[in-house]
C-alpha atoms as a PDB file:
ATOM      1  CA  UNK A   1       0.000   0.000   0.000  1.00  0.00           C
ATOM      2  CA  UNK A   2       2.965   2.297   1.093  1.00  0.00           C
ATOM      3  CA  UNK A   3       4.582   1.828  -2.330  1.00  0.00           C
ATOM      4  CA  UNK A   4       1.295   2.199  -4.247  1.00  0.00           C
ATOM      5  CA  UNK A   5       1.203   5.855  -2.513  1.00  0.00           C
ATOM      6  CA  UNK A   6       4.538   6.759  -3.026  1.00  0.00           C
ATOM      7  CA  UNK A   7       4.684   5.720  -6.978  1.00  0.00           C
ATOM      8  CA  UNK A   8       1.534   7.346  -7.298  1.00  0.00           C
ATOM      9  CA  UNK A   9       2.682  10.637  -5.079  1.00  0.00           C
ATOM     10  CA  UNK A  10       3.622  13.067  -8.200  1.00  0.00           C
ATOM     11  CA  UNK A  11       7.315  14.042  -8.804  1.00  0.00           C
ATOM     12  CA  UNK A  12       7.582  15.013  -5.196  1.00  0.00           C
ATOM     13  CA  UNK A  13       7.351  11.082  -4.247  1.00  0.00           C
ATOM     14  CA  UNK A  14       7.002   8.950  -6.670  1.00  0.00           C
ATOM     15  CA  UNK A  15       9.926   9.564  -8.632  1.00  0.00           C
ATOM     16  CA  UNK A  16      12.073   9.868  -5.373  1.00  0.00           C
ATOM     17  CA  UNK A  17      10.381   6.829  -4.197  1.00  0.00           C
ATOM     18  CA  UNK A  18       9.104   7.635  -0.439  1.00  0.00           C
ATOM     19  CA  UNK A  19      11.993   8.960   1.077  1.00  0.00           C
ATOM     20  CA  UNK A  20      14.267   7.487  -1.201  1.00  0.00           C
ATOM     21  CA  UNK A  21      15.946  11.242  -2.375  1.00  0.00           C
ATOM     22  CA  UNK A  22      17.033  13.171   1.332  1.00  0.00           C
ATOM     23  CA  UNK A  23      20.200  15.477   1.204  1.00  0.00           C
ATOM     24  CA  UNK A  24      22.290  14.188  -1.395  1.00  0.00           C
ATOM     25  CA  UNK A  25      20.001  12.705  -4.482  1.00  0.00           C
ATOM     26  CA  UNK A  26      16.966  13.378  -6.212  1.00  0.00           C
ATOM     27  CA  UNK A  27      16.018  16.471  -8.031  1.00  0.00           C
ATOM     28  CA  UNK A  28      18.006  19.030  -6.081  1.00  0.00           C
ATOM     29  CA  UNK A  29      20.848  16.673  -4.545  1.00  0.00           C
ATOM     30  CA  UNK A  30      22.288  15.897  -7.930  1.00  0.00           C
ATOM     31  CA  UNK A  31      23.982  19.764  -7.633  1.00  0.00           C
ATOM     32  CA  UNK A  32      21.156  22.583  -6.286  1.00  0.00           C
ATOM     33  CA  UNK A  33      20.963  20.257  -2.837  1.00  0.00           C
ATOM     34  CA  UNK A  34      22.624  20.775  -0.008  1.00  0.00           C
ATOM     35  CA  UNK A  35      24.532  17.508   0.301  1.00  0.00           C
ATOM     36  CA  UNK A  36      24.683  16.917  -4.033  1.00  0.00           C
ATOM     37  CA  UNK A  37      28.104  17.902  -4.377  1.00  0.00           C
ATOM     38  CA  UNK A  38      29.601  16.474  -1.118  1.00  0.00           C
ATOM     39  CA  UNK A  39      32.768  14.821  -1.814  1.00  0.00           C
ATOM     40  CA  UNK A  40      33.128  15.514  -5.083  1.00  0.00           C
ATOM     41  CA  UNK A  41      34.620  19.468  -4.657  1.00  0.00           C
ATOM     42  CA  UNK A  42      33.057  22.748  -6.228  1.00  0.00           C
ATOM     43  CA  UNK A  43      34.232  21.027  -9.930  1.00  0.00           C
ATOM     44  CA  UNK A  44      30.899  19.116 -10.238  1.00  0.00           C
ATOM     45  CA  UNK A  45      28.717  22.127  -9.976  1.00  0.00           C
ATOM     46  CA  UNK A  46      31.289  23.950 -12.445  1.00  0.00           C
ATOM     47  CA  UNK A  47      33.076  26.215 -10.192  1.00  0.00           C
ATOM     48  CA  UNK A  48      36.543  24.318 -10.285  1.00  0.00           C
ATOM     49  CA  UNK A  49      39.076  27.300  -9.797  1.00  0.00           C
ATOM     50  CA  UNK A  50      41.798  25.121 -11.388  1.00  0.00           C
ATOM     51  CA  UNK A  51      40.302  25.491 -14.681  1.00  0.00           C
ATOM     52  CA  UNK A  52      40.190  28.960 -15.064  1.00  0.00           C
ATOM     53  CA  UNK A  53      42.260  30.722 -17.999  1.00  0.00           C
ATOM     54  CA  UNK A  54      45.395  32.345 -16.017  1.00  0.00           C
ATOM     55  CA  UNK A  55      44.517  36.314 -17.025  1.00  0.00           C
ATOM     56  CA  UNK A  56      47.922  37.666 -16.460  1.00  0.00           C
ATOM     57  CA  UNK A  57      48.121  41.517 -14.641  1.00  0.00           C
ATOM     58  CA  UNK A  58      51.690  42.878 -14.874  1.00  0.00           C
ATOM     59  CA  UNK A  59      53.979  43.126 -18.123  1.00  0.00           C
ATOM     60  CA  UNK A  60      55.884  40.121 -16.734  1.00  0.00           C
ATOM     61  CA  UNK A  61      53.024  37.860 -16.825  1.00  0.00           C
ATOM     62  CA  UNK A  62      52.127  39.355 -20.509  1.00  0.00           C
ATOM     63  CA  UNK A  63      55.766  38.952 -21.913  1.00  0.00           C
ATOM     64  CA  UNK A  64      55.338  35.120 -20.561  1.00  0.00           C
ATOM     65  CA  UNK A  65      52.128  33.975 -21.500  1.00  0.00           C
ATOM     66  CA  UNK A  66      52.717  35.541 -25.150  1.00  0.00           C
ATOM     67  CA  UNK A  67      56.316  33.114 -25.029  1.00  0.00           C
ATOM     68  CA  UNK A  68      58.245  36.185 -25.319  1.00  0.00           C
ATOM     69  CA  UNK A  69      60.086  34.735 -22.204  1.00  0.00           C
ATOM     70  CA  UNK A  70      60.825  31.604 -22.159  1.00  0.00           C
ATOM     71  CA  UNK A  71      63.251  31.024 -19.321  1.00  0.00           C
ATOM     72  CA  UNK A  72      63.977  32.714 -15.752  1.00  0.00           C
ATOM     73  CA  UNK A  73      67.695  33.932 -16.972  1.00  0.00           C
ATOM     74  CA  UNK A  74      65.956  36.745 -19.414  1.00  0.00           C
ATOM     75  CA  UNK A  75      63.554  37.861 -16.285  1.00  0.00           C
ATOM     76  CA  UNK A  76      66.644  38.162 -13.537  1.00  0.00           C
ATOM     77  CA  UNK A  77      69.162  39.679 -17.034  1.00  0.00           C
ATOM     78  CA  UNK A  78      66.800  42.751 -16.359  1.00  0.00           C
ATOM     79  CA  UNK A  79      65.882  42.522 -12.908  1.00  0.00           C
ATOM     80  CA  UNK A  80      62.000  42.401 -13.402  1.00  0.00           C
ATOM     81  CA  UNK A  81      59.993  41.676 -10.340  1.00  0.00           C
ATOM     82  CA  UNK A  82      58.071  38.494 -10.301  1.00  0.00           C
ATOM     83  CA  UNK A  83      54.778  38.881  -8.792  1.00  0.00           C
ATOM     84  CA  UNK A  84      52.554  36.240 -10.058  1.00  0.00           C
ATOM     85  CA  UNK A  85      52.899  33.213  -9.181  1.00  0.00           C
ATOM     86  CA  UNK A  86      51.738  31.566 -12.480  1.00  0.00           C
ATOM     87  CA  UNK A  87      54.645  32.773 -14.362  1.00  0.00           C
ATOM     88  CA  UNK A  88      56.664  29.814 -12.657  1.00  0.00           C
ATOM     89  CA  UNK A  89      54.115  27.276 -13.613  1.00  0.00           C
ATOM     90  CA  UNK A  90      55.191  27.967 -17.629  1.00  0.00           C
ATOM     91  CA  UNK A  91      58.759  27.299 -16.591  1.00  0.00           C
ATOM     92  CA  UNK A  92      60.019  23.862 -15.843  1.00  0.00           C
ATOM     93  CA  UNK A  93      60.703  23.779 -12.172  1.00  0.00           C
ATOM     94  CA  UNK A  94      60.223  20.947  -9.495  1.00  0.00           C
ATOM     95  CA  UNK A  95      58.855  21.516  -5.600  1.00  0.00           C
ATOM     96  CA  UNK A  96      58.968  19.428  -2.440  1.00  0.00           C
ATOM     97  CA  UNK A  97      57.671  19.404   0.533  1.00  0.00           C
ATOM     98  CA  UNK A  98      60.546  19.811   3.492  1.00  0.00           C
ATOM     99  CA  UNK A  99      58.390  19.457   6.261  1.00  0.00           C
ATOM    100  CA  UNK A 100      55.034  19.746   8.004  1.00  0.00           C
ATOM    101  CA  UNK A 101      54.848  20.463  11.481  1.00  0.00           C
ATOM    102  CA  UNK A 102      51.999  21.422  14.046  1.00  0.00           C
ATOM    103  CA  UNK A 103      52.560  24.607  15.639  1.00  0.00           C
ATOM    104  CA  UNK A 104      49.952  25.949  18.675  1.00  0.00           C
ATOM    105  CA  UNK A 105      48.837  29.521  20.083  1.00  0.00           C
ATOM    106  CA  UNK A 106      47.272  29.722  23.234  1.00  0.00           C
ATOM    107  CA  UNK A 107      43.636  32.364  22.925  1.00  0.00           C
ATOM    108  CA  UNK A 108      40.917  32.591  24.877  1.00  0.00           C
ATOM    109  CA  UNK A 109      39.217  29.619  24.083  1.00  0.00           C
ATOM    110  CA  UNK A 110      41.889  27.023  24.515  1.00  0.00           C
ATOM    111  CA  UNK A 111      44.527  26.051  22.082  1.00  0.00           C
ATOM    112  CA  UNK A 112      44.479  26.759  18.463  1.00  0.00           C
ATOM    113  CA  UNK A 113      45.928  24.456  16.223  1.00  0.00           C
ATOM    114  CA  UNK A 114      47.531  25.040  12.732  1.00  0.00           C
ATOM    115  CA  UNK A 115      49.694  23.126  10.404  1.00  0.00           C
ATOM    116  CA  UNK A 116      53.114  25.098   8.865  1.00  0.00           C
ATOM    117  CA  UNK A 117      54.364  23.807   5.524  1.00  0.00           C
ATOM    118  CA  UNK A 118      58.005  24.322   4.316  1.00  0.00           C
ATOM    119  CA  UNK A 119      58.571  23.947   0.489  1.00  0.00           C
ATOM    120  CA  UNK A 120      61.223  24.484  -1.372  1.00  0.00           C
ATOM    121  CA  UNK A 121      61.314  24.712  -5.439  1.00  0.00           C
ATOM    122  CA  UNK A 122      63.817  24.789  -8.144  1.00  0.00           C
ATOM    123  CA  UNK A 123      64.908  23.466 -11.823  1.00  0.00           C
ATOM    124  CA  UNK A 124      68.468  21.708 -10.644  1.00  0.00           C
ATOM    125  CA  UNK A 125      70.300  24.728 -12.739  1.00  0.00           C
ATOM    126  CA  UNK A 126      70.652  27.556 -11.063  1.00  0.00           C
ATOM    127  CA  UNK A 127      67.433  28.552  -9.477  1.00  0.00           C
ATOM    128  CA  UNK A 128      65.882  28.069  -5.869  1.00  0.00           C
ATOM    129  CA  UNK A 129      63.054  29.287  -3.720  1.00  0.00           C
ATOM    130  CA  UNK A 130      61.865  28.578  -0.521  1.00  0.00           C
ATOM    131  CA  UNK A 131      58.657  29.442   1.307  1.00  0.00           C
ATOM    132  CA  UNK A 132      56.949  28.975   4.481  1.00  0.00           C
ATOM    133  CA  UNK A 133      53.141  28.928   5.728  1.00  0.00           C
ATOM    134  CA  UNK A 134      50.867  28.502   8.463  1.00  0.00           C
ATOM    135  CA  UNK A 135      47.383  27.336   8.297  1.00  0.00           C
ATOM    136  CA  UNK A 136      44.446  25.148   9.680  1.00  0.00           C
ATOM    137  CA  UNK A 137      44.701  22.665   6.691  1.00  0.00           C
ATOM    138  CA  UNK A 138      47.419  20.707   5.517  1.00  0.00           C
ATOM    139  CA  UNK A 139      46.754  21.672   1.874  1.00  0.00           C
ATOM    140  CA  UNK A 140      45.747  25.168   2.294  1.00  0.00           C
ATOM    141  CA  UNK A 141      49.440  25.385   4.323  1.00  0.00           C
ATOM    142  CA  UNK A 142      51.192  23.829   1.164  1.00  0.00           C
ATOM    143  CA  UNK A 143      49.067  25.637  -1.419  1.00  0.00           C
ATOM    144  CA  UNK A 144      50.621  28.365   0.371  1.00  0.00           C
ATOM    145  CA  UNK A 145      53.762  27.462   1.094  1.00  0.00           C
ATOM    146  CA  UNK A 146      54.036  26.821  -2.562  1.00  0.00           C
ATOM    147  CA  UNK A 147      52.801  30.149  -4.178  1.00  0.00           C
ATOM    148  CA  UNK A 148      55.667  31.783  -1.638  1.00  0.00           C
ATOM    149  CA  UNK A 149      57.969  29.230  -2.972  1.00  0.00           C
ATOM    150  CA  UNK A 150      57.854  30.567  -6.101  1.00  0.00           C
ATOM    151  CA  UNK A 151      57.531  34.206  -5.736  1.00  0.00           C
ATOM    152  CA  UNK A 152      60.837  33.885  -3.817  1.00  0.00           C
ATOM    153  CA  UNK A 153      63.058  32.381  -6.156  1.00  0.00           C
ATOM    154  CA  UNK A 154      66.573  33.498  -6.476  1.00  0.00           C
ATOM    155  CA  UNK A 155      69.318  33.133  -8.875  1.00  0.00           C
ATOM    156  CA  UNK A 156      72.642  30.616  -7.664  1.00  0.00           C
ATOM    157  CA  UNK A 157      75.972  31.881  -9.111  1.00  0.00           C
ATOM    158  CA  UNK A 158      77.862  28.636  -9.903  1.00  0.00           C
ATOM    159  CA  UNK A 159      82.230  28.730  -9.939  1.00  0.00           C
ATOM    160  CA  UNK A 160      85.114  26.372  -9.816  1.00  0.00           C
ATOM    161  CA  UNK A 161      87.381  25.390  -6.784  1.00  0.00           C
ATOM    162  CA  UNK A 162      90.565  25.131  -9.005  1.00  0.00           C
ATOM    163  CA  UNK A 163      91.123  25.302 -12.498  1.00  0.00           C
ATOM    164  CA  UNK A 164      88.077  26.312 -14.933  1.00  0.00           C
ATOM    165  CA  UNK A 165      87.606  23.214 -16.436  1.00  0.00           C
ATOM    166  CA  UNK A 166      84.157  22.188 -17.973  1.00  0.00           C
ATOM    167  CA  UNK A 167      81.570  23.147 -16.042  1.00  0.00           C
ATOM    168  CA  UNK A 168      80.866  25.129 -12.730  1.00  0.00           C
ATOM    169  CA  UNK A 169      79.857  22.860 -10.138  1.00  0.00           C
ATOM    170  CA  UNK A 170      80.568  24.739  -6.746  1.00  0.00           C
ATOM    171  CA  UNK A 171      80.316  28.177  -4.573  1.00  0.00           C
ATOM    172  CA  UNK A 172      82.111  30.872  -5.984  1.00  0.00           C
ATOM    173  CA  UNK A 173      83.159  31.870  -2.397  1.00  0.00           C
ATOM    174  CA  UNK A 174      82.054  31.501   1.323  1.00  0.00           C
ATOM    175  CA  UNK A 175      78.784  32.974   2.048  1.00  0.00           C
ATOM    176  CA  UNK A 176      77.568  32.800   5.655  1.00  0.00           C
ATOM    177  CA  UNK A 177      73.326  32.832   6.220  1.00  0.00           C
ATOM    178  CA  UNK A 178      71.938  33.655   9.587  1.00  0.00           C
ATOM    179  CA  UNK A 179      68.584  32.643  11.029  1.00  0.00           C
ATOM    180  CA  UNK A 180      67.543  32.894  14.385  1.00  0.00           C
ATOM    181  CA  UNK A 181      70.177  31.174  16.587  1.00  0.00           C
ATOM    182  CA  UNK A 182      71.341  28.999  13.446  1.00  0.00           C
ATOM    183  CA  UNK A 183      74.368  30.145  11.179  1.00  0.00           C
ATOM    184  CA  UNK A 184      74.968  28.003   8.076  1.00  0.00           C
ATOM    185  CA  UNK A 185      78.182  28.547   5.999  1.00  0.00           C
ATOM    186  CA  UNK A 186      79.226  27.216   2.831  1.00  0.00           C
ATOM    187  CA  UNK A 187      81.978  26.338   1.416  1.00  0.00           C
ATOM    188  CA  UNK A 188      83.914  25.519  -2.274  1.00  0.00           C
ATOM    189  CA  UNK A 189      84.651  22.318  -2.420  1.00  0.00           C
ATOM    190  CA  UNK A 190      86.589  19.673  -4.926  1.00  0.00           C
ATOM    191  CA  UNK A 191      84.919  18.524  -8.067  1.00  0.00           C
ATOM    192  CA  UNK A 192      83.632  15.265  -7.297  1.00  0.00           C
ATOM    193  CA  UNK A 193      83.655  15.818  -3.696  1.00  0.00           C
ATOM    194  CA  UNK A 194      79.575  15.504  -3.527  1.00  0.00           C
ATOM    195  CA  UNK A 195      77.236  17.946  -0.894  1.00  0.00           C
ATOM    196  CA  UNK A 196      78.823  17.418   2.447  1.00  0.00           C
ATOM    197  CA  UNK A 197      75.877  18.294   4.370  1.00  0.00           C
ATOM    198  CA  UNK A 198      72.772  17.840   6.375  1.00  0.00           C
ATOM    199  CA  UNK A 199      69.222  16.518   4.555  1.00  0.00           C
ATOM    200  CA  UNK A 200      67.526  20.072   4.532  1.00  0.00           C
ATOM    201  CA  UNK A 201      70.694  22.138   2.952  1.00  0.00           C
ATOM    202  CA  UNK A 202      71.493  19.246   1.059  1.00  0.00           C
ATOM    203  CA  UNK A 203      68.786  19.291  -0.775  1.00  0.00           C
ATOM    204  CA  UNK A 204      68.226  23.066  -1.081  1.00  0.00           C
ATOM    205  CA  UNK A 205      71.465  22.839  -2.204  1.00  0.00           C
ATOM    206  CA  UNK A 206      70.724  20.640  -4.823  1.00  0.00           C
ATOM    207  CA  UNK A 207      68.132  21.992  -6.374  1.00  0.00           C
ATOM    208  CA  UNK A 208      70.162  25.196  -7.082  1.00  0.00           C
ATOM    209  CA  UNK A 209      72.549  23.350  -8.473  1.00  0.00           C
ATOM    210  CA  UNK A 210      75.337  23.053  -6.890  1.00  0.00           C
ATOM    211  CA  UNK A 211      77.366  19.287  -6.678  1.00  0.00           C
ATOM    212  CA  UNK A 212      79.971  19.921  -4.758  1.00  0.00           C
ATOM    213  CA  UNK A 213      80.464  21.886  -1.421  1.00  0.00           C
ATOM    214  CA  UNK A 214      80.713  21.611   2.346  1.00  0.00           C
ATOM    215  CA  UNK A 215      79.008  23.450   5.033  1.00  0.00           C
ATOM    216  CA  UNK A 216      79.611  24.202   8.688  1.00  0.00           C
ATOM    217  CA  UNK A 217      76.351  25.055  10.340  1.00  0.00           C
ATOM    218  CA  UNK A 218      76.059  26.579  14.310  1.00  0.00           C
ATOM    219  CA  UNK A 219      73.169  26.943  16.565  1.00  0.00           C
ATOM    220  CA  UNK A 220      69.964  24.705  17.377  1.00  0.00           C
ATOM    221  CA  UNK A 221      69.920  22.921  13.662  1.00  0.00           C
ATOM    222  CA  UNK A 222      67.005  20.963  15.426  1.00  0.00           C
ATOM    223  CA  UNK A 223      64.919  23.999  14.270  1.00  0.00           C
ATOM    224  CA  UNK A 224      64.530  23.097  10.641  1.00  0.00           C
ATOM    225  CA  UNK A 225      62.894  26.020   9.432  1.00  0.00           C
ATOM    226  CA  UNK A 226      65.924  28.306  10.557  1.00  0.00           C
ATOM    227  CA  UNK A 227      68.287  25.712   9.594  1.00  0.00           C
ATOM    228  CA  UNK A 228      66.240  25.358   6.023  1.00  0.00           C
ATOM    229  CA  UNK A 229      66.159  29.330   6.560  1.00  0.00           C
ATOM    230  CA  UNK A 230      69.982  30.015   6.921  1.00  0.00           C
ATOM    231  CA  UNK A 231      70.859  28.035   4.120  1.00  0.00           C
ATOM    232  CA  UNK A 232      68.533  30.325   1.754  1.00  0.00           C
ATOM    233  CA  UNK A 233      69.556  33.383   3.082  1.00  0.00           C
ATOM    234  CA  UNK A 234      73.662  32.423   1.856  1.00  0.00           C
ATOM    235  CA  UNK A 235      72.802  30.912  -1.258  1.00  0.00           C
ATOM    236  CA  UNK A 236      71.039  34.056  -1.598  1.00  0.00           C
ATOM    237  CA  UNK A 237      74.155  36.149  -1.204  1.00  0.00           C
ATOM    238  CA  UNK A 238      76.533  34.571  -3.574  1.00  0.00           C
ATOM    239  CA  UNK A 239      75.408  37.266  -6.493  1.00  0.00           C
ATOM    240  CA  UNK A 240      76.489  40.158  -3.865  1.00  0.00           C
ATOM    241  CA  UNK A 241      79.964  38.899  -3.919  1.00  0.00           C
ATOM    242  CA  UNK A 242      81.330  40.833  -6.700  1.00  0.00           C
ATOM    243  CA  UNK A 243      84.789  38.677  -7.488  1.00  0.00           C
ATOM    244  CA  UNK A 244      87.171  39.610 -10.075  1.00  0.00           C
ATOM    245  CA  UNK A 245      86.073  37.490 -12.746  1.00  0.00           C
ATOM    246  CA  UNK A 246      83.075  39.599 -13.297  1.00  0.00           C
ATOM    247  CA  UNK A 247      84.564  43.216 -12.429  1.00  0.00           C
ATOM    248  CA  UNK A 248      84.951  43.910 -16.398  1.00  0.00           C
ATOM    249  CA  UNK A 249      81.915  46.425 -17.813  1.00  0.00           C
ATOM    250  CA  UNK A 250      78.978  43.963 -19.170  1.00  0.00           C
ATOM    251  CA  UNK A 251      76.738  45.325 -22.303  1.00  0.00           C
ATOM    252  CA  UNK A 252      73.551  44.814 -21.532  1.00  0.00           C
ATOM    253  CA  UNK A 253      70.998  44.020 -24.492  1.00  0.00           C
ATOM    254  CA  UNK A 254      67.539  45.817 -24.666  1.00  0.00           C
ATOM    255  CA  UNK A 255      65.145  45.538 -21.937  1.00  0.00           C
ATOM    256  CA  UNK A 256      61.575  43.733 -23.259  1.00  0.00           C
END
């Protein structure tokens, strides 16, 4: 009798059979209800953000979505500020994630907790970034984290330890970072001598570029975003060592 009723009950039961639709199904839980589009993220309902067109706002982000720039060497030849973050994406450049770590704050409702992401992104030839953020989701944090990444990337200056022979493959110099209470120093080192160092510069190291070097770091290296922090801030300073190989006068081509 029940089912009689409810096939005969007009769209409003019979073709949701009884109770069959609820929050979730039916004619407004496919995307209009309130539970339709649980679990599947804004994309079913069309509003994914990732498909977008990128709509580029500075003359940067112009010049590199028209391929007039193809490659991070012509934006740091002319010193032009990078402030999108979706000029990286068009240039080939690899990111991982350092670390994720809890942090707390106390407030007046107890303890608040949030997640802080370190990433750290580069191409293996020359170019590094690192970024850092803090927020109540893991992804949001390295979403974040990653976006920073890449609107801090700096150019590496590559030299020899000896004789100039093929490639560069160390420091030019010594270049000392500070962060905190760490202090991370590195050093020229031997061709074929490897990265003589701990995991985090190690690989911040590597993905600017450089194969072989040693470092001496001070301080609580427990800390691994000061430690990860310090060893940005001197790769970071090897282009404000001004050594004699590059004193000579350099013509500069046209700006774009």
């Amino acid at each position: 009798m029940a089912d009689d009723a409810g096939a005969a009950g007009g769209p409003g039961m019979g073709d949701r059979g009884g109770f069959g639709g609820g929050f979730g199904s039916g004619i407004l839980g496919h995307c209009g209800g309130r539970g339709g589009g649980r679990g599947q993220g804004r994309g079913a309902c069309g509003f994914n953000a990732e498909d977008k067109e990128w709509i580029p706002v500075t003359k940067l982000g112009r010049l590199v979505k028209d391929m007039k720039i193809k490659s991070l060497e012509e934006i740091y030849l002319f010193s032009l500020p990078v402030k999108e973050s979706e000029i990286i994406d068009f240039l080939s450049l690899e990111d991982e994630v350092l670390k994720i770590m809890p942090v707390q704050k106390q407030t007046r409702a107890g303890q608040q907790t949030r997640f802080k992401a370190f990433v750290a992104i580069g191409d293996y030839n020359g170019h590094v970034g690192l970024g850092v953020k803090c927020s109540k989701e893991v992804a949001t944090a390295i979403r974040g984290a990653i976006i920073l990444a890449k609107l801090s990337i700096v150019p590496v200056r590559r030299g020899y330890w000896g004789n100039k022979i093929s490639k560069p493959h160390t420091v030019p110099c010594k270049v000392t970072g500070p962060c905190g209470s760490v202090l991370v120093r590195v050093i020229p080192a031997l061709r074929g001598t490897g990265i003589v160092s701990a995991p985090v510069p190690k690989k911040l190291l590597m993905m600017a570029g450089i194969n072989d070097c040693h470092t001496l770091a001070r301080g609580c290296t427990a800390t691994l975003g000061n430690f990860a922090n310090a060893t940005f801030a001197a790769i970071s300073k090897i282009y404000s060592c001004l050594t004699p190989d590059i004193w000579e006068e350099m013509v500069f081509t046209k700006s774009p």
